[in-house]
C-alpha atoms as a PDB file:
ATOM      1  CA  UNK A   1     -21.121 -10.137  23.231  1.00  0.00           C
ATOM      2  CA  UNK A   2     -21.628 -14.166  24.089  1.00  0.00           C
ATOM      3  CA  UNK A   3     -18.248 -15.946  23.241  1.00  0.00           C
ATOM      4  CA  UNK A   4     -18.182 -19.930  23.647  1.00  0.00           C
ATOM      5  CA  UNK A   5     -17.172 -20.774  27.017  1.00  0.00           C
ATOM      6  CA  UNK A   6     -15.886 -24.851  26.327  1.00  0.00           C
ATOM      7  CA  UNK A   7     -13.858 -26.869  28.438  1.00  0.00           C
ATOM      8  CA  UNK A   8     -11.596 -27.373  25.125  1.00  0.00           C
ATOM      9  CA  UNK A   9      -8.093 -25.239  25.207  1.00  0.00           C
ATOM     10  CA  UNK A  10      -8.664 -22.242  22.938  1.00  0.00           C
ATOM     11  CA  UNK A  11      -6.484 -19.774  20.911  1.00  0.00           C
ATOM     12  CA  UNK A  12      -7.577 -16.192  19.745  1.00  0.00           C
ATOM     13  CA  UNK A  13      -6.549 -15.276  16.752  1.00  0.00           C
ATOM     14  CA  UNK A  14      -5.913 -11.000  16.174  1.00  0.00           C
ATOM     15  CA  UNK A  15      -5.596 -10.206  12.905  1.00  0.00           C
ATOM     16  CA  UNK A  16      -3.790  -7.608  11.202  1.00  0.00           C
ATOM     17  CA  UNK A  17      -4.681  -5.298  14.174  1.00  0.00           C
ATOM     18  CA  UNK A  18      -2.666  -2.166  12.583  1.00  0.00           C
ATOM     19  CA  UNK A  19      -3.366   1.794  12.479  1.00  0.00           C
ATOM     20  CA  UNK A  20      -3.590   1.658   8.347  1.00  0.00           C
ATOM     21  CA  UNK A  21      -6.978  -0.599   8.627  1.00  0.00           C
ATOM     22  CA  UNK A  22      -8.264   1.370  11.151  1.00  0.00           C
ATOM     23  CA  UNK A  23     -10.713   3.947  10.100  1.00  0.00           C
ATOM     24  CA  UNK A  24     -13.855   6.082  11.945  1.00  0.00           C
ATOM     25  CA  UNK A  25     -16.394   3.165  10.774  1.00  0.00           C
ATOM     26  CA  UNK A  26     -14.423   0.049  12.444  1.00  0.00           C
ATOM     27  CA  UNK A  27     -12.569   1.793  15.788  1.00  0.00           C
ATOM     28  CA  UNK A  28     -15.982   0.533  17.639  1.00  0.00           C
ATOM     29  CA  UNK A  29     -14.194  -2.728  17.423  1.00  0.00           C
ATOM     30  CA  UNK A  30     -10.739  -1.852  19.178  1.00  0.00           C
ATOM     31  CA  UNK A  31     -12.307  -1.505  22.637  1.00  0.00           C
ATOM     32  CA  UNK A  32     -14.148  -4.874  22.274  1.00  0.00           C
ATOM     33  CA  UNK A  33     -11.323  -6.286  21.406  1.00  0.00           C
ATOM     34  CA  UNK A  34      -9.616  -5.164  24.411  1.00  0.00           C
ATOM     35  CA  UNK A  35     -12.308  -7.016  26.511  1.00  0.00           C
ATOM     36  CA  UNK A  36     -11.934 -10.130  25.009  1.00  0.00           C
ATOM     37  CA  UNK A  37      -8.212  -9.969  25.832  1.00  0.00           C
ATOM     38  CA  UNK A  38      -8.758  -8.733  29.499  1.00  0.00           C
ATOM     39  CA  UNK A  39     -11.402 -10.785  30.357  1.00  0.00           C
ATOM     40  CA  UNK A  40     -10.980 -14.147  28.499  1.00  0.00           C
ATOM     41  CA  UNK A  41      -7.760 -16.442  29.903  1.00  0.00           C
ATOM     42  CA  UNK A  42      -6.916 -17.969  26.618  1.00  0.00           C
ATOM     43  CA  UNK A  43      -4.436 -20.767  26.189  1.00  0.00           C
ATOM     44  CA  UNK A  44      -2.919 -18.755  23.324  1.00  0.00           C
ATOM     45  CA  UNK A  45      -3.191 -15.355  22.025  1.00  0.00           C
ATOM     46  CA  UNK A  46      -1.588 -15.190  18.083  1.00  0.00           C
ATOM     47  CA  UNK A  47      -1.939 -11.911  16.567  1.00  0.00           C
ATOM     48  CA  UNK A  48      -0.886 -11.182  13.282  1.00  0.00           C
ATOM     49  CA  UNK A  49       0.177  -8.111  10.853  1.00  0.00           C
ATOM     50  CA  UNK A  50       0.256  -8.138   7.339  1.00  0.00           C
ATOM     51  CA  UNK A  51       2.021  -6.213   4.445  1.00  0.00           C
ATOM     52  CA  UNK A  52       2.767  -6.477   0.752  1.00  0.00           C
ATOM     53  CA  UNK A  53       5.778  -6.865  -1.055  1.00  0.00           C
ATOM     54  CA  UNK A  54       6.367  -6.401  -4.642  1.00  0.00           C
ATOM     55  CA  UNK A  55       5.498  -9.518  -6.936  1.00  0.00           C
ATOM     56  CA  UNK A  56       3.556 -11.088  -4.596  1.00  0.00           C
ATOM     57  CA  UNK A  57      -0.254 -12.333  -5.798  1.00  0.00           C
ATOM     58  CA  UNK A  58      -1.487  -9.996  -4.137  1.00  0.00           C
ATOM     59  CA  UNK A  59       0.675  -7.371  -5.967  1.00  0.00           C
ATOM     60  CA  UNK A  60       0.080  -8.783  -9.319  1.00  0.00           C
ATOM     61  CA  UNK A  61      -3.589  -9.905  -9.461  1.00  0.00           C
ATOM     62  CA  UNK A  62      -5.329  -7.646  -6.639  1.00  0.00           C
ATOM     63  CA  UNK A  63      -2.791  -4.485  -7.091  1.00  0.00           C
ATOM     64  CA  UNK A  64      -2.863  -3.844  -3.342  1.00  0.00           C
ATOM     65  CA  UNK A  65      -0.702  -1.211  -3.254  1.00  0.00           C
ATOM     66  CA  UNK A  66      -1.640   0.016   0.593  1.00  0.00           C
ATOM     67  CA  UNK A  67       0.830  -0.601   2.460  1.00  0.00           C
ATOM     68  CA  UNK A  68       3.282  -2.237   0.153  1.00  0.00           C
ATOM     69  CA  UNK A  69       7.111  -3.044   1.220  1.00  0.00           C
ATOM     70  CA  UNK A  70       5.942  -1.476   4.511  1.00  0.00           C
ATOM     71  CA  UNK A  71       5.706  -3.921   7.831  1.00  0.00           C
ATOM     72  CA  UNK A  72       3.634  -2.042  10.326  1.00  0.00           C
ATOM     73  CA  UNK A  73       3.077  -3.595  13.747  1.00  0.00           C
ATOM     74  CA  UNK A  74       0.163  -4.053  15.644  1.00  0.00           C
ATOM     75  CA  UNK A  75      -1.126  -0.496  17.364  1.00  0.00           C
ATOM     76  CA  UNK A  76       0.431   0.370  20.610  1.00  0.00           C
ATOM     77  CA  UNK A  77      -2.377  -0.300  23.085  1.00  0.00           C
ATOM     78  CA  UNK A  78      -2.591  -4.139  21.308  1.00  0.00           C
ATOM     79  CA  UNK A  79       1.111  -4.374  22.454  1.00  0.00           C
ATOM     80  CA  UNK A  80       0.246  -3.407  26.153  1.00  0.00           C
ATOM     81  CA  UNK A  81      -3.697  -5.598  26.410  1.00  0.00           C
ATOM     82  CA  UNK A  82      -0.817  -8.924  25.471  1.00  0.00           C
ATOM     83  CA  UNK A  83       2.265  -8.088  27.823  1.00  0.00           C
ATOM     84  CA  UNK A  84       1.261 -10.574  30.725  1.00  0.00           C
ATOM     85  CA  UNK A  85      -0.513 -12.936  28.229  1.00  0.00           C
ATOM     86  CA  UNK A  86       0.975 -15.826  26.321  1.00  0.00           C
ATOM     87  CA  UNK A  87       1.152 -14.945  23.151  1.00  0.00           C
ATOM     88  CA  UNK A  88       2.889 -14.982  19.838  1.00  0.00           C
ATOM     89  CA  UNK A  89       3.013 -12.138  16.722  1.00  0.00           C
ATOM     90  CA  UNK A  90       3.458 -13.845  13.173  1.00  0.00           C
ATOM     91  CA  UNK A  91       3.923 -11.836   9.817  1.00  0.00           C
ATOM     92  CA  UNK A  92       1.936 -12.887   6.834  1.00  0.00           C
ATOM     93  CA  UNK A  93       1.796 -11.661   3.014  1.00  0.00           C
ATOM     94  CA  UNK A  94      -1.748 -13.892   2.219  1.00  0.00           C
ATOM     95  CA  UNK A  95      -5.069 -13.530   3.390  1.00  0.00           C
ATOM     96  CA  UNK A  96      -4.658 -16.593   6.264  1.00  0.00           C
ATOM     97  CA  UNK A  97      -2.964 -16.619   9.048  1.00  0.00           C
ATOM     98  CA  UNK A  98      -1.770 -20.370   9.158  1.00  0.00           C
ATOM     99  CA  UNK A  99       0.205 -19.067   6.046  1.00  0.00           C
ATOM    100  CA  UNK A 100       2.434 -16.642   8.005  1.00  0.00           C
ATOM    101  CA  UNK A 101       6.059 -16.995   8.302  1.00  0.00           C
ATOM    102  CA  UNK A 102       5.674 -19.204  11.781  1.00  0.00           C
ATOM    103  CA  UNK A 103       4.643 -22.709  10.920  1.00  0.00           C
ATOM    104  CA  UNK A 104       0.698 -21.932  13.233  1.00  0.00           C
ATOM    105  CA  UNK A 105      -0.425 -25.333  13.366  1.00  0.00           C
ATOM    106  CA  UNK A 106       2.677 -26.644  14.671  1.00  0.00           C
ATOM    107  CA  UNK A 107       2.589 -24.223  17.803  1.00  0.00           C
ATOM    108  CA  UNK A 108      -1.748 -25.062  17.874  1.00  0.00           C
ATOM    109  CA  UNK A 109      -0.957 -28.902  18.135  1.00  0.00           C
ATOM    110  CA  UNK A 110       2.181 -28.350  20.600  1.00  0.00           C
ATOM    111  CA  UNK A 111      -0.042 -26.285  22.990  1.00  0.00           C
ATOM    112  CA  UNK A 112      -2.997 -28.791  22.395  1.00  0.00           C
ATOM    113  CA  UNK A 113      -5.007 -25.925  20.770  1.00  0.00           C
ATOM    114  CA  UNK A 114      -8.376 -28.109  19.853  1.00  0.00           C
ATOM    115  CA  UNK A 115     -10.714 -24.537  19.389  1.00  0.00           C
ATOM    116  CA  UNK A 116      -9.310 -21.252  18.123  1.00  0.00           C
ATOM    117  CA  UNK A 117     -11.389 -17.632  18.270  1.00  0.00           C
ATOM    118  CA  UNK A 118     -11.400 -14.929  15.460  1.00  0.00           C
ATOM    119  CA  UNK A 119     -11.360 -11.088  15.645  1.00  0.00           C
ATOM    120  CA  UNK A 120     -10.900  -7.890  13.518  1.00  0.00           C
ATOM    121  CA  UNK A 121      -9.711  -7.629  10.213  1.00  0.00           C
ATOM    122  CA  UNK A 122     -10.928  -8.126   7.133  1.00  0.00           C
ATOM    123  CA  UNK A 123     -14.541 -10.081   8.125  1.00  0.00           C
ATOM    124  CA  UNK A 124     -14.840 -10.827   4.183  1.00  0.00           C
ATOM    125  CA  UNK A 125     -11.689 -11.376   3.668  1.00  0.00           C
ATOM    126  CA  UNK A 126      -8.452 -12.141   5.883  1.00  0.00           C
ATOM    127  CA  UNK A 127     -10.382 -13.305   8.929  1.00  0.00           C
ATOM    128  CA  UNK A 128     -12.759 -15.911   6.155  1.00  0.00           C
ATOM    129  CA  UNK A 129     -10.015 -17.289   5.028  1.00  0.00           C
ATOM    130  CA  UNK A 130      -8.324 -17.819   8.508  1.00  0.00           C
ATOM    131  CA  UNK A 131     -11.579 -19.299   9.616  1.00  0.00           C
ATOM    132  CA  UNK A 132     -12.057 -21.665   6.575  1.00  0.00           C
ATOM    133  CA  UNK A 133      -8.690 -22.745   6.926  1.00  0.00           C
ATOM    134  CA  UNK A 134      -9.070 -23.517  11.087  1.00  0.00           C
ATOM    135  CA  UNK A 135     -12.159 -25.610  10.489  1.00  0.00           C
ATOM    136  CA  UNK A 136     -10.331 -27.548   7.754  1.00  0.00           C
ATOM    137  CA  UNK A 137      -7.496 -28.185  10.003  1.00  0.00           C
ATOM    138  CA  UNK A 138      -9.666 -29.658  12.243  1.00  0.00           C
ATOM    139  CA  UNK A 139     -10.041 -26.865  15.067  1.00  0.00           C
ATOM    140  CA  UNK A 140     -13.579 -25.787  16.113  1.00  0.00           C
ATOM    141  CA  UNK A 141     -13.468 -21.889  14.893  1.00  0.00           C
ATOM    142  CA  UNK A 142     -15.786 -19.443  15.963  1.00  0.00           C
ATOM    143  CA  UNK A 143     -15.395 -15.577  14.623  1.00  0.00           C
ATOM    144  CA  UNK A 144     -16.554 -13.399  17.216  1.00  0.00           C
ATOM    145  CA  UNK A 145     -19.060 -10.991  15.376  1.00  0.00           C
ATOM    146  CA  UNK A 146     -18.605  -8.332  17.665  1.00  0.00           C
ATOM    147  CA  UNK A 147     -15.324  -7.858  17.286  1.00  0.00           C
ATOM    148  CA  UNK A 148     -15.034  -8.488  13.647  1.00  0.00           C
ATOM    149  CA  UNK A 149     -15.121  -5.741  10.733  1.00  0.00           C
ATOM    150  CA  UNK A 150     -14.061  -4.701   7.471  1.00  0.00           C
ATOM    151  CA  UNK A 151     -12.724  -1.381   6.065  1.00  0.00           C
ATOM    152  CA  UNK A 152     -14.385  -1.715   3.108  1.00  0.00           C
ATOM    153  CA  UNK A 153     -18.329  -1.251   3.143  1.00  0.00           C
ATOM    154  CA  UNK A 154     -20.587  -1.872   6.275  1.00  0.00           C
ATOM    155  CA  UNK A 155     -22.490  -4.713   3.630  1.00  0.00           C
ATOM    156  CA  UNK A 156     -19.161  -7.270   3.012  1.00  0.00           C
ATOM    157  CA  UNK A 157     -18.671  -7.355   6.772  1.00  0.00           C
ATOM    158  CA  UNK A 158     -22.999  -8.362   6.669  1.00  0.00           C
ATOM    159  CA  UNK A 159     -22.409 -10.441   3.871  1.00  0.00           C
ATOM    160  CA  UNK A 160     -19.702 -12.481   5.249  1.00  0.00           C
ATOM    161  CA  UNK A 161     -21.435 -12.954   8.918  1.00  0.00           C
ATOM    162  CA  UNK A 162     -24.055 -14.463   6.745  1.00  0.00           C
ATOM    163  CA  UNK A 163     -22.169 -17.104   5.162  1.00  0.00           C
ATOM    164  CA  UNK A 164     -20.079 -17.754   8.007  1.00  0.00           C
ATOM    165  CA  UNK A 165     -23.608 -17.907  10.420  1.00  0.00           C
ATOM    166  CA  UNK A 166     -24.619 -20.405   8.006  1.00  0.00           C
ATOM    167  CA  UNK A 167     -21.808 -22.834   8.438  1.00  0.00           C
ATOM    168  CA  UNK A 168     -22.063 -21.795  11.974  1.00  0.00           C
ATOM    169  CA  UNK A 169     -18.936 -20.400  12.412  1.00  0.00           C
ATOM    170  CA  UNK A 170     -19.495 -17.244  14.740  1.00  0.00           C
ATOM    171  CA  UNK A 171     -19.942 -16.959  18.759  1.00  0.00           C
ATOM    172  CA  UNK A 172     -23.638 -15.678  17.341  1.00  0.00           C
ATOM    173  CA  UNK A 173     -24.456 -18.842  15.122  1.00  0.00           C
ATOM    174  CA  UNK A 174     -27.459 -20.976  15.618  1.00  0.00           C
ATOM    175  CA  UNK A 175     -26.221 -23.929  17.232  1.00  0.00           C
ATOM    176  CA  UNK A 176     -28.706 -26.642  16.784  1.00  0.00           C
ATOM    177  CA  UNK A 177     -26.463 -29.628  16.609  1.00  0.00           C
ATOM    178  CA  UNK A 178     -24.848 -28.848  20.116  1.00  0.00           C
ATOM    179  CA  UNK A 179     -27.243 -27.573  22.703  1.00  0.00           C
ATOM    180  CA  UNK A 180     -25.371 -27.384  25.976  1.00  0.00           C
ATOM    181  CA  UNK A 181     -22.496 -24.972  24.917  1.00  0.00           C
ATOM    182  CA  UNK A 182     -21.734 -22.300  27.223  1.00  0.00           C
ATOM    183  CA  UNK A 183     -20.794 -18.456  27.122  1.00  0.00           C
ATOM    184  CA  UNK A 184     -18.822 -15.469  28.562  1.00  0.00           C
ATOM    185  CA  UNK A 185     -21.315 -12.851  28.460  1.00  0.00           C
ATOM    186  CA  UNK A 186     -18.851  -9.540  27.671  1.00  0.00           C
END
């Protein structure tokens, strides 16, 4: 696993790290999480969870009903990799994590956040969204891969590596345009 080694101050994003999206096709993932978060001295560590609550849009138009009025935290050995790191938990009831209930790029811009790392949960879905929404706020966004998957099927995690390769958003992407970036090697 190659993640971007820059000299710009970098946040890794964990999201919605919690035992209901965990399942026997994605708990490959857990342990490579844990060596990002052992071996990588981010600036920032934000990890989020995510539940539904009754009338929300995703209650009325997606009638996600998993895990609804329920807040479940992150799993327990998440909660022990982050005790001596810096690093902040945010609730959210959308699909990105700037739209939690902690006001994200406020905290990114006070910590002079200028690149921000992706892992976990949904590829095609909650972690897209977070990553479209970093690059827009101006943050150079990278989803590791790796450490990325979905619940669903095995082919909307490949589908949405595909689109996000293309844009070159991952730590895997082809990076033509900048030829002297740098990598952890995990």
């Amino acid at each position: 696993m190659k993640i971007p080694n820059t000299w710009r101050k970098k946040a890794l994003f964990i999201i919605d790290v919690q035992k209901s999206f965990i399942i026997e096709r994605n708990k490959y993932i857990i342990p490579k999480i844990e060596k990002i978060i052992k071996n990588i001295d981010y600036d920032l560590i934000i990890n989020s969870i995510t539940y539904n609550k009754k009338n929300t849009q995703w209650d009325k138009q997606i009638w996600w009903l998993e895990m609804q009025w329920i807040k479940e935290d992150i799993i327990p050995e998440l909660k022990e990799w982050l005790q001596n790191k810096k690093h902040i938990k945010v609730e959210k009831l959308t699909r990105s994590i700037f739209k939690a209930d902690t006001n994200i790029l406020d905290i990114l811009k006070k910590e002079n956040i200028k690149e921000v790392h992706i892992v976990w949960y949904e590829t095609n879905d909650c972690v897209m969204a977070s990553c479209f929404e970093s690059i827009d706020l101006w943050f150079y966004t990278f989803v590791i891969e790796e450490a990325s998957e979905t619940r669903t099927t095995a082919s909307n995690h490949t589908k949405a590596i595909d689109i996000l390769n293309y844009l070159n958003l991952t730590n895997n992407s082809n990076f033509v345009w900048y030829d002297k970036i740098k990598y952890f090697n995990l």
